[in-house]
Structures are given as structure tokens and as C-alpha cells.
Protein backbone atom coordinates (compact mmCIF):
# COMPACT_ATOMS: atom_id res chain seq x y z
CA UNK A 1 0.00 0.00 0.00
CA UNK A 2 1.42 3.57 -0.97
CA UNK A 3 0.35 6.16 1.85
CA UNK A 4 0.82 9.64 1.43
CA UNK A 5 0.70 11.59 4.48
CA UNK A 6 0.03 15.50 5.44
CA UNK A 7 -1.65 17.86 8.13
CA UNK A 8 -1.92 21.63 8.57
CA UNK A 9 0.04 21.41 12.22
CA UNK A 10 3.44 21.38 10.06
CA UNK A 11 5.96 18.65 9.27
CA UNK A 12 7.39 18.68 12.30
CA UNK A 13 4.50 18.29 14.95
CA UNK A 14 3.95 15.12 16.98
CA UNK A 15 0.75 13.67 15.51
CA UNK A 16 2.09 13.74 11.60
CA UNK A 17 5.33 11.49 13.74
CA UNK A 18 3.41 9.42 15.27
CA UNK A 19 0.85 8.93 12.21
CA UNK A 20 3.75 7.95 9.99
CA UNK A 21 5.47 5.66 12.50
CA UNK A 22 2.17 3.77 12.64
CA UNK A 23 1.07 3.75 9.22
CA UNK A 24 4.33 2.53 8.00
CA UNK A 25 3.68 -0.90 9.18
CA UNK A 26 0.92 -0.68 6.89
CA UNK A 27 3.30 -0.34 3.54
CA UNK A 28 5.05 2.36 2.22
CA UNK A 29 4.40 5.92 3.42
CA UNK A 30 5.42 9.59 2.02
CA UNK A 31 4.83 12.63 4.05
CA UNK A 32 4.95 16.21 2.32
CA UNK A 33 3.64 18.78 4.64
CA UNK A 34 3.96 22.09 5.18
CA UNK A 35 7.07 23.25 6.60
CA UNK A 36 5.12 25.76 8.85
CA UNK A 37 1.96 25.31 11.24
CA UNK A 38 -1.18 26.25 8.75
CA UNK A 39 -3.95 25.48 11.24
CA UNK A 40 -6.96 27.03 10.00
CA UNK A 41 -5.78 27.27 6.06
CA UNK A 42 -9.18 25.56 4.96
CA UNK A 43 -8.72 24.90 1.19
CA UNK A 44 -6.53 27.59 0.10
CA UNK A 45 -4.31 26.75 -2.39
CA UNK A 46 -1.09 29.08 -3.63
CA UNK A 47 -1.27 30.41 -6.93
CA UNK A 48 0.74 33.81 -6.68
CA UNK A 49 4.00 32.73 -5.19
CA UNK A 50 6.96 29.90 -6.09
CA UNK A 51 6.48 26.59 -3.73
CA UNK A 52 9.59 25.53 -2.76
CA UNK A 53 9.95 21.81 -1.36
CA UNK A 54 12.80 20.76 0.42
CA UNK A 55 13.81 17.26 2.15
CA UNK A 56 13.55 17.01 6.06
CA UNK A 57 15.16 15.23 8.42
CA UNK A 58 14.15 14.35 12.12
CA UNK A 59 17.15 13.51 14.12
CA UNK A 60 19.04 13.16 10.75
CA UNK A 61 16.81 10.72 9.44
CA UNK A 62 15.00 11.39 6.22
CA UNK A 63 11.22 11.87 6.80
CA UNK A 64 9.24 13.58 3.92
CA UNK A 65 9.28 16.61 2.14
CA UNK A 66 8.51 20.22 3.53
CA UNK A 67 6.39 22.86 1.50
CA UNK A 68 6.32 26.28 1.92
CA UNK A 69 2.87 26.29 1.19
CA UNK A 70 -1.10 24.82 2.02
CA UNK A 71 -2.36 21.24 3.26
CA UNK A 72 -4.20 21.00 -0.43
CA UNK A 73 -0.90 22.18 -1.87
CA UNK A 74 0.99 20.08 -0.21
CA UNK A 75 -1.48 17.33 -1.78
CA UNK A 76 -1.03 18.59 -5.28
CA UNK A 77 2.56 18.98 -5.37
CA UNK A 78 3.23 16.14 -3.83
CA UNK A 79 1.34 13.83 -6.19
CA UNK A 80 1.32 15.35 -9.40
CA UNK A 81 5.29 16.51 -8.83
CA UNK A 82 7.39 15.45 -5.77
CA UNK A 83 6.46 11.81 -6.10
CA UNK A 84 4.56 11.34 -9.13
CA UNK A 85 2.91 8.76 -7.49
CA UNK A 86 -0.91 7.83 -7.49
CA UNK A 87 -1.17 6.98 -3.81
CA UNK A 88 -3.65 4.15 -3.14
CA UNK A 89 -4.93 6.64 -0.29
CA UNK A 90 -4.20 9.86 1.75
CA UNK A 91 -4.25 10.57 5.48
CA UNK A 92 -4.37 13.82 7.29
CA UNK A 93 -3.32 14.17 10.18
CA UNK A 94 -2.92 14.11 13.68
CA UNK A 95 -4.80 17.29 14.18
CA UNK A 96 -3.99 18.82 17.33
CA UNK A 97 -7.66 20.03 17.84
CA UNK A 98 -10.67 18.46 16.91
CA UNK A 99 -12.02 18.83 13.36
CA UNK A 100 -15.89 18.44 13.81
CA UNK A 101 -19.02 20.31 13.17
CA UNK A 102 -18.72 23.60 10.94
CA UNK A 103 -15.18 24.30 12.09
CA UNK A 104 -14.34 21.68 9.36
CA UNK A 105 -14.89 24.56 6.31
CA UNK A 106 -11.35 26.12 8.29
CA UNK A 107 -10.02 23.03 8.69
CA UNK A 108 -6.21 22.74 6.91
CA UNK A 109 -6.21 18.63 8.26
CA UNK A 110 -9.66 17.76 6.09
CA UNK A 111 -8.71 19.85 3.00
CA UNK A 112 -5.69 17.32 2.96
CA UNK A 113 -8.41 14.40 2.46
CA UNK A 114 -11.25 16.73 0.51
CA UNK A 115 -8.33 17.75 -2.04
CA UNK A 116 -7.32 13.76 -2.42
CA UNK A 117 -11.05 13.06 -2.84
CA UNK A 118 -10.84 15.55 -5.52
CA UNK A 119 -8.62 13.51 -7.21
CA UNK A 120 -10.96 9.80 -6.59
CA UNK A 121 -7.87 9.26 -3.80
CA UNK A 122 -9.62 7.27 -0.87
CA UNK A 123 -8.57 9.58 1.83
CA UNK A 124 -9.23 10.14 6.28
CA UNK A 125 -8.49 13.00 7.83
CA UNK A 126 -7.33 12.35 11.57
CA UNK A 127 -7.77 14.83 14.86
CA UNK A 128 -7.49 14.96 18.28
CA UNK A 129 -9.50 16.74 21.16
CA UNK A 130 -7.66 19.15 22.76
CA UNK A 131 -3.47 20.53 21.91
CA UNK A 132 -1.96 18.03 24.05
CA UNK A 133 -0.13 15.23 23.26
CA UNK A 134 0.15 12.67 25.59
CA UNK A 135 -2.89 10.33 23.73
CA UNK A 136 -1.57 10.65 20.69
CA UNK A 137 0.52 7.70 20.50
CA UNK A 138 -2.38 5.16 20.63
CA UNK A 139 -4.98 7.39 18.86
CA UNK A 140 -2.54 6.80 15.78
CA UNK A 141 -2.29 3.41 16.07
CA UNK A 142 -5.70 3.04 15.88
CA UNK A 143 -5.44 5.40 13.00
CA UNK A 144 -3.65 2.83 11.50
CA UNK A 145 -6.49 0.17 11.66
CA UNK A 146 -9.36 2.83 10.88
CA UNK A 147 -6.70 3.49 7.01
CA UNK A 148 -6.59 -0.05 6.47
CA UNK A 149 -10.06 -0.20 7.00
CA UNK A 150 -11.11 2.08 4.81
CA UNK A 151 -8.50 1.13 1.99
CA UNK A 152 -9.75 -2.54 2.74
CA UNK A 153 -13.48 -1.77 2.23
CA UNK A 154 -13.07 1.37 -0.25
CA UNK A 155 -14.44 4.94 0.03
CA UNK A 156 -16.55 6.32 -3.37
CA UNK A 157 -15.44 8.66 -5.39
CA UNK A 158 -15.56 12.33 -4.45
CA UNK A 159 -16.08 11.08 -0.92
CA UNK A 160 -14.06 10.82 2.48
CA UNK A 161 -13.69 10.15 5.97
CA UNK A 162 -13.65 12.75 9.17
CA UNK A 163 -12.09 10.78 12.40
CA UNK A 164 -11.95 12.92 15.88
CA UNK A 165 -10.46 11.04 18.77
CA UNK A 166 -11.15 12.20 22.32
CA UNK A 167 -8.19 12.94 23.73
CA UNK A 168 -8.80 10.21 27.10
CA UNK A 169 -6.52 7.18 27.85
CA UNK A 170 -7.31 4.20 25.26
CA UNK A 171 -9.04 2.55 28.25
CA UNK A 172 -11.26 4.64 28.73
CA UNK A 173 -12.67 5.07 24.91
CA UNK A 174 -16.10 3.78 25.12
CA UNK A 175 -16.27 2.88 21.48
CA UNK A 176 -16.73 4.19 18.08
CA UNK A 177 -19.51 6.08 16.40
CA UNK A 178 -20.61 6.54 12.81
CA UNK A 179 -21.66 10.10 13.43
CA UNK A 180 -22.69 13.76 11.31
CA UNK A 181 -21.27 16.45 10.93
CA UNK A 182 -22.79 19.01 13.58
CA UNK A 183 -24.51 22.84 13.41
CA UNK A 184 -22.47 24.25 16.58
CA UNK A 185 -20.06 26.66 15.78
CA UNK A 186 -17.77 29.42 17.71
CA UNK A 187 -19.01 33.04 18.63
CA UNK A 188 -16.31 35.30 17.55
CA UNK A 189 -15.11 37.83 19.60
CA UNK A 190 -11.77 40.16 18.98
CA UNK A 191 -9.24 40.79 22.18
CA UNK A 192 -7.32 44.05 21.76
CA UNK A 193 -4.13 43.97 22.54
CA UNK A 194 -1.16 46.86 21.95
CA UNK A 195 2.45 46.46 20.87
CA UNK A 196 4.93 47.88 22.63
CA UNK A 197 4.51 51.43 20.55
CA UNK A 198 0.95 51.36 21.27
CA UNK A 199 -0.33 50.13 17.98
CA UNK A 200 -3.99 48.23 18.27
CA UNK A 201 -4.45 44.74 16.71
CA UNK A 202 -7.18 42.34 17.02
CA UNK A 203 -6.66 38.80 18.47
CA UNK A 204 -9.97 36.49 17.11
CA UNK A 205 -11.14 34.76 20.06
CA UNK A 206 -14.27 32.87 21.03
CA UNK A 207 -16.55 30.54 22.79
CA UNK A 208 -18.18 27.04 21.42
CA UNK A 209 -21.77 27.16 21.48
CA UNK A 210 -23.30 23.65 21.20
CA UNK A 211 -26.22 23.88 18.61
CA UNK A 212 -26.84 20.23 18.47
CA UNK A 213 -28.18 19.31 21.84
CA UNK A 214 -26.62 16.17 23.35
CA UNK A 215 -27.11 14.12 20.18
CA UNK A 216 -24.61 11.56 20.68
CA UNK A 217 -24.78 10.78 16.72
CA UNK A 218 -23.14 14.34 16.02
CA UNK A 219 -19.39 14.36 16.04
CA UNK A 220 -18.29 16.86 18.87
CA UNK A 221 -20.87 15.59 21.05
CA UNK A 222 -19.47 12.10 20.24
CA UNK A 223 -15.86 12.68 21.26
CA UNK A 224 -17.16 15.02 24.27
CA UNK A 225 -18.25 11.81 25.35
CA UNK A 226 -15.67 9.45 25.01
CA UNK A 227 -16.23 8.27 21.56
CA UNK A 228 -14.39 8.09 18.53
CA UNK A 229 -16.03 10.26 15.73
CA UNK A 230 -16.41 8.53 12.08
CA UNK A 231 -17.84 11.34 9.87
CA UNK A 232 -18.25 10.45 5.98
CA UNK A 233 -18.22 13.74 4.41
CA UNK A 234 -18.88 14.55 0.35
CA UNK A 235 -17.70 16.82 -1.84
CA UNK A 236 -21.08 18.05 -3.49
CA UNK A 237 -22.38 20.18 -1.27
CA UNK A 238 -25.58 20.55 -2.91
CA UNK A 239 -29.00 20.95 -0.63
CA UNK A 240 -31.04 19.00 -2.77
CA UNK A 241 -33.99 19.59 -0.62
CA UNK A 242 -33.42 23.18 -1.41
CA UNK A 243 -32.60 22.53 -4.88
CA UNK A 244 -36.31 21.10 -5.57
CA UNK A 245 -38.05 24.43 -3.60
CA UNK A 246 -35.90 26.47 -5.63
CA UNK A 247 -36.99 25.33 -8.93
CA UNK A 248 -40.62 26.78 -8.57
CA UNK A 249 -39.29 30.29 -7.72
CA UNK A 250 -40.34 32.52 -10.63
CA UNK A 251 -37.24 34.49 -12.11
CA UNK A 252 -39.50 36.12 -14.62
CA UNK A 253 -39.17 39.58 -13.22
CA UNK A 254 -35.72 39.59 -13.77
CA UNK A 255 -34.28 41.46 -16.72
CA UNK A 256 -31.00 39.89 -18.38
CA UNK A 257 -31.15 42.55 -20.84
CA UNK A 258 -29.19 45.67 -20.43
């Protein structure tokens, strides 16, 4: 099996380490990440400035390749250029944060998969509850079984997976849930703070608000719990439901003549 490996947390954060250690007993793995932290990147890809890609080394050992751009252009590059492989399938990940509900449209770690599934590359995208890192170790190694999986049993086309680990001892885990992708969402706020000058910037802050109720089908509300979140996301994003009340608006009015 050929792997290819990214996140948005940067090539040289724990989880993409201790995702690769684990998924290399699954075959062969390639990790081209960004060489800097891009948490929040969502799908943005760099069209007005030169990537550069170099090779990295952890304790002098070669590990991957480091990007100075995106997740999603670490995805392109890597397969269409840097490898010029077709990877059998793509993993994100581990997110130090969860990925779930509508913080996935910012989400660097699931544009990794959603750009792969652009491409018909079976792909999982991999977080974590919380920024430490002392559950990591095991939540990739059932990473590892969740890829195999999913390469095992094949995801469609133009689809992909959304994982979220709470971040509790293994032991504790009381299981996994197929779940959906939730309604809560942060309310923004903006700290001011002032440089030493006395120049005002704006820090974005914020507080979860729980839309969903307590839901344990919905993924944040799954992990809060002390499950593991399975999520199968698509790339049409089409509200059919919409779609069909839509149709019988009249548009009649409108002139499209100048």
C-alpha cells in the first residue's frame, strides 16, 4: 500500500510522527507537509507565489518533504510533482484540535483528504481533542487500523472520511460512532491587545456554542463523550432539498437585458 501523508500542524508536529510511524507498518508511506503550522488554512491553495519543497530530516533521518505552502498544496505537489505517485490513499493528520461540526470549512487537516477526494484518492483525515499530546501515540495506532479499513473496504469517489479522537486514555474510549457532521459553531469575539509602541491589533477569540443538543450521533458531542467520531463527508455540497423548492421560484421579473 502507498500512503501519502500531510496535516496543517506542520511537518514537524507530533501527531504527523506518530501517524507515519504507525502507518508505516501498513506499507510504504510519504509525508509532504507544510514546513510551517497552517492550522486554520481551509482549502486555500497558492497560486501567486513559487512553492519551494525541500527534504527534512528528524534527528538526521529522512522523513518527507517540507512545503512552503497549504495542506491542499501540499497534496497537489506532492502527487502530481514530488512523487509522481498515485497513492492508493491519503491521510491527514494528527490534528492537534478536533475537526468536527462547521469548524471543518477552516479546517487545513480535512482539505488534505477533501483535495485527495478531488482527485478519486480514498482519503481520512485524523484529529485529536484538545493541543496536548500525551494520547496521541495510541490514537494513531488506531489510526492505522481505521486506514486499512477504509483502503480494505473502499471509500466512493468524491467522498471521504472525518475521524476525531477524544483525547482520554485508550481505556477509557467507550467505542466508536458513525456520526454527522454538527450545526455548533464558535461566537467570535476580537481581544485588543497593543504592541509595545501602542499600535492596536485584534486577536480572534471565542466561545463554542453547542447547537446540536446532546445528540450523541453528532461528532463533537461524540468525542465530548468518550467516543471516537467517524464522519463520511462529500464533496457536493448541494441541498437537494433546497434545490427542488428552488426550482418553482419565478425568475420572470428579472431582466437579463441591459
Amino acid at each position: 500500500m502507498k500512503i501519502l501523508i500531510s496535516n496543517d500542524d506542520g511537518i514537524d508536529s507530533y501527531g504527523i510522527i506518530a501517524l507515519s510511524k504507525a502507518l508505516a507498518k501498513l506499507g510504504d508511506i510519504y509525508v509532504v507537509a507544510p514546513i510551517f503550522e497552517q492550522s486554520a488554512a481551509g482549502h486555500a491553495i497558492t497560486m501567486k507565489k513559487h512553492l519551494k519543497v525541500v527534504s527534512h530530516y528528524i534527528n538526521d533521518e529522512f522523513f518527507g518533504y517540507a512545503v512552503n505552502g497549504t495542506p491542499a498544496d501540499c497534496v497537489k505537489i506532492g502527487i502530481t510533482k514530488v512523487l509522481n505517485i498515485n497513492p492508493d490513499i491519503v491521510v491527514a493528520g494528527i490534528n492537534h484540535g478536533s475537526n468536527t461540526s462547521t469548524n471543518i470549512i477552516y479546517s487545513g487537516t480535512v482539505s488534505v483528504a477533501r483535495e485527495a477526494a478531488m482527485m478519486d484518492i480514498p482519503a481520512v483525515a485524523f484529529s485529536i481533542n484538545g493541543r496536548t499530546s500525551e494520547n496521541i501515540d495510541w490514537a494513531a495506532e488506531v489510526a492505522a487500523e481505521i486506514t486499512f479499513k477504509a483502503f480494505k473496504n473502499g471509500i466512493k469517489p468524491g467522498k471521504l472520511l472525518n475521524v476525531n479522537f477524544p483525547n482520554i486514555p485508550k481505556e477509557q474510549v467507550k467505542g466508536i460512532l458513525i456520526t454527522k457532521q454538527g450545526n455548533s459553531r464558535f461566537a467570535d469575539s476580537y481581544t485588543t491587545i497593543y504592541d509595545e509602541i501602542g499600535r492596536e491589533y485584534h486577536q480572534l477569540t471565542g466561545e463554542f456554542i453547542n447547537l446540536d443538543g446532546d445528540d450523541l450521533h453528532i461528532d463533537q458531542n461524540a468525542i465530548d463523550n468518550g467516543y471516537i467520531s467517524i464522519t463520511p463527508i462529500k464533496l457536493d455540497s448541494t441541498d437537494h432539498e433546497e434545490f427542488e423548492l428552488i426550482k418553482d421560484w419565478s425568475f420572470t421579473e428579472i431582466s437579463l437585458r441591459s
